[in-house]
Structure formats: structure tokens, C-alpha cells
Protein backbone atom coordinates (compact mmCIF):
# COMPACT_ATOMS: atom_id res chain seq x y z
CA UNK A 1 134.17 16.23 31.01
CA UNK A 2 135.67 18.92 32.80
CA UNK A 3 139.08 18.92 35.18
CA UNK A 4 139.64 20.99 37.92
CA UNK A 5 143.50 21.04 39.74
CA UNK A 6 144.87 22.14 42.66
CA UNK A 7 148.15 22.08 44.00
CA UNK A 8 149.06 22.17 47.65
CA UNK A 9 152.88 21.57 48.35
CA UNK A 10 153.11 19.63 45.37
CA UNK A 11 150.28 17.62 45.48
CA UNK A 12 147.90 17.61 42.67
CA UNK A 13 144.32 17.29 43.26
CA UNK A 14 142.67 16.75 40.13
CA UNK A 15 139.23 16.88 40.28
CA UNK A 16 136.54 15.60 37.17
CA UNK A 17 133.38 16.44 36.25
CA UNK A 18 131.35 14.19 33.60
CA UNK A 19 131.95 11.10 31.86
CA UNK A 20 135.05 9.37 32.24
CA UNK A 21 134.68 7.80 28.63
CA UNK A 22 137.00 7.35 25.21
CA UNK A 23 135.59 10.04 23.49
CA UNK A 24 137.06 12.55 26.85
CA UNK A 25 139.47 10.90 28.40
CA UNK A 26 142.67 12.91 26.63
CA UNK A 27 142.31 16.06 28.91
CA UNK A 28 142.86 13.90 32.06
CA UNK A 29 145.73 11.39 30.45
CA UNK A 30 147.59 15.05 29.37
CA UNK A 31 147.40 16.33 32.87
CA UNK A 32 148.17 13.41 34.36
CA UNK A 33 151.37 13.29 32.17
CA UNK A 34 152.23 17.16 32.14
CA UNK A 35 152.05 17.03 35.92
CA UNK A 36 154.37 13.89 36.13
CA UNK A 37 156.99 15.53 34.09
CA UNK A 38 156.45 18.93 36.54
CA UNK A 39 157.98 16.47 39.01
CA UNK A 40 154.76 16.90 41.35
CA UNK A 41 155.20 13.79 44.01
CA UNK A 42 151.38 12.73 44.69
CA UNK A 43 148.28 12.94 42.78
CA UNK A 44 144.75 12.64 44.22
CA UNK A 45 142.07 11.81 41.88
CA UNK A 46 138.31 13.07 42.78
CA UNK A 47 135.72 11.06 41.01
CA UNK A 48 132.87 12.94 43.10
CA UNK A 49 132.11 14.92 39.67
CA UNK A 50 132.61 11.39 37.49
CA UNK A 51 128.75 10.11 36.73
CA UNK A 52 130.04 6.99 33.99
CA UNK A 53 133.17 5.47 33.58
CA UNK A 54 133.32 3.03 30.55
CA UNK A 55 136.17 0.80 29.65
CA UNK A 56 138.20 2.65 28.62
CA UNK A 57 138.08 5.63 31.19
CA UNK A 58 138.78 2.69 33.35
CA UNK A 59 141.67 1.55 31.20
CA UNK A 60 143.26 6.02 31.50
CA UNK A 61 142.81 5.29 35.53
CA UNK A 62 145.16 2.08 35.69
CA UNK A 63 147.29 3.73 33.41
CA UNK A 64 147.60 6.94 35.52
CA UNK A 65 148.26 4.31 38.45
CA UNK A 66 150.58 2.83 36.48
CA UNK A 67 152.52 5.84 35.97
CA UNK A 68 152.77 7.22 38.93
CA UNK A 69 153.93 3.64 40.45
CA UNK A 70 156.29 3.66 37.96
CA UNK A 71 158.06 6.94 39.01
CA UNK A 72 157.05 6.22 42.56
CA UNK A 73 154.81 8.82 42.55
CA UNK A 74 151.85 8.16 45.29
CA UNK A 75 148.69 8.31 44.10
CA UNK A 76 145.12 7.94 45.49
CA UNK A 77 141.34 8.24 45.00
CA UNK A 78 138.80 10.40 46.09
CA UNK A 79 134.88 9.92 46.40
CA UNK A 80 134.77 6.90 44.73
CA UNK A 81 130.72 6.26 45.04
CA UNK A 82 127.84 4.23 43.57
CA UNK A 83 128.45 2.94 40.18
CA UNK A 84 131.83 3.73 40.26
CA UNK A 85 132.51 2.12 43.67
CA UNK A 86 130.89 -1.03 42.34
CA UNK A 87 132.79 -1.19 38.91
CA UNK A 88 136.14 -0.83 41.28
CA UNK A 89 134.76 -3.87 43.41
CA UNK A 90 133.81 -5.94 40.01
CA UNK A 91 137.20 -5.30 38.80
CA UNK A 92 138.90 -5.90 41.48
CA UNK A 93 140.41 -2.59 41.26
CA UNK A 94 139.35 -2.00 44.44
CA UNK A 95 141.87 -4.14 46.05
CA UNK A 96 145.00 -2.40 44.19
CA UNK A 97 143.96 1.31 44.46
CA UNK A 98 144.13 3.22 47.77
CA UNK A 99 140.43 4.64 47.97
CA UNK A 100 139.99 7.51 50.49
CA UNK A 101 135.85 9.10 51.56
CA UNK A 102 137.24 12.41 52.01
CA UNK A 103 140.12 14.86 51.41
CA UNK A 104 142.32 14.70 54.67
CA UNK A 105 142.22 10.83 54.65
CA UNK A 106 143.82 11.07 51.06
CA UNK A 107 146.03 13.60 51.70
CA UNK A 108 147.45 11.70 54.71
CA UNK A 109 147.73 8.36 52.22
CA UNK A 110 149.93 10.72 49.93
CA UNK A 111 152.15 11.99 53.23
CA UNK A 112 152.53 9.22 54.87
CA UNK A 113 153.30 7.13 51.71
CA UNK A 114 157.10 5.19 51.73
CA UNK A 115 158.16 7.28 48.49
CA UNK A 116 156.91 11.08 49.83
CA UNK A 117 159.47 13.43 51.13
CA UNK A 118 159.08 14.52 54.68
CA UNK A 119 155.99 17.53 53.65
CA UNK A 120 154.10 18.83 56.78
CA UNK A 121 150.63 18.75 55.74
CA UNK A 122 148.12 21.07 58.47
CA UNK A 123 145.89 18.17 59.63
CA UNK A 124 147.09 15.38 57.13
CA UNK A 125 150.11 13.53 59.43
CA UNK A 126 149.32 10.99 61.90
């Protein structure tokens, strides 16, 4: 698997590439966490890239969720399609995370979110 990030106004964008899967998941769980202690106030994850999640790479997702609620950190997903989409919907994941089709809709669920500091986003405020 391979992680991209960008940061816009302290927004992480972290975009992966490959398996989300036990044997690769500590790359993402250590940016999630160095990024969190950066004091970074929203994180978007982009599963575009992600062709498998297993159990586990499931299990790293809650827990990055879990996190960032915990610190009141907004967080969202990205291009969450096919077999990934369905495992949310099986779960019933689907019902807890906030699931955006493209990047200004999840930007704008990180802005307007009750925790986020007033940020002026070009395009991303209602």
C-alpha cells in the first residue's frame, strides 16, 4: 500500500493506494497518529486507490474514527466505491461514517463540522 498526504489549512488528505490489509496497515495507523499529535483539525480519507480491505484494515479505519472523535477531530471519507461501499453497508459502517463522492463535498463536511474553527475554504462553505 502506498499513502499520499496533503495538507490544505490544516486539513489532511490522506490518500491510499493498495490493500488496506494487516500485513500494511502500520503506515496509515502512524500517519494517522503523527498527524493527530501535529494538532491538524480534520482528516479526509481517500479510498479511491484502496482495491481490498480485510478485517482488519477495517478494524485501523474505526480506530482512526475513533481517534479523531475522541479529540474532536472531524473526519470523513472519500470515494468510497464497489466492494468497499458494500462492506461499509454490511457493517453498518455506513451509517456512522460521513461518506463524501468527491473532494469539495468532504471538505465542506470537515468546515462546516461543530468542532472546526472558523477556516475559509475557496468553494468548500455553504
Amino acid at each position: 500500500m502506498t499513502i499520499a498526504e496533503h495538507i490544505d489549512d490544516s486539513i489532511v488528505t490522506i490518500e491510499l493506494t493498495g490493500r488496506l490489509i494487516a500485513d500494511t496497515l502500520e503506515p496509515f495507523q502512524l500517519t494517522v497518529a503523527k498527524r493527530l499529535r501535529e494538532g491538524h483539525y480534520g482528516f479526509v480519507i481517500d479510498l479511491q486507490g484502496v482495491d481490498y480491505i480485510d478485517s482488519e484494515g477495517l478494524g485501523t479505519l474505526i480506530q482512526a474514527y475513533t481517534s479523531c472523535k475522541k479529540r474532536g477531530v472531524p473526519i470523513v471519507f472519500l470515494h468510497v466505491f464497489g466492494r468497499n461501499l458494500q462492506l461499509l453497508k454490511v457493517t453498518k459502517l455506513l451509517t456512522v461514517f460521513e461518506v463524501y463522492a468527491n473532494r469539495l463535498e468532504a471538505l465542506r463536511g470537515i468546515v462546516n463540522h461543530p468542532a472546526a474553527p472558523a477556516v475559509a475554504i475557496e468553494g468548500a462553505s455553504t
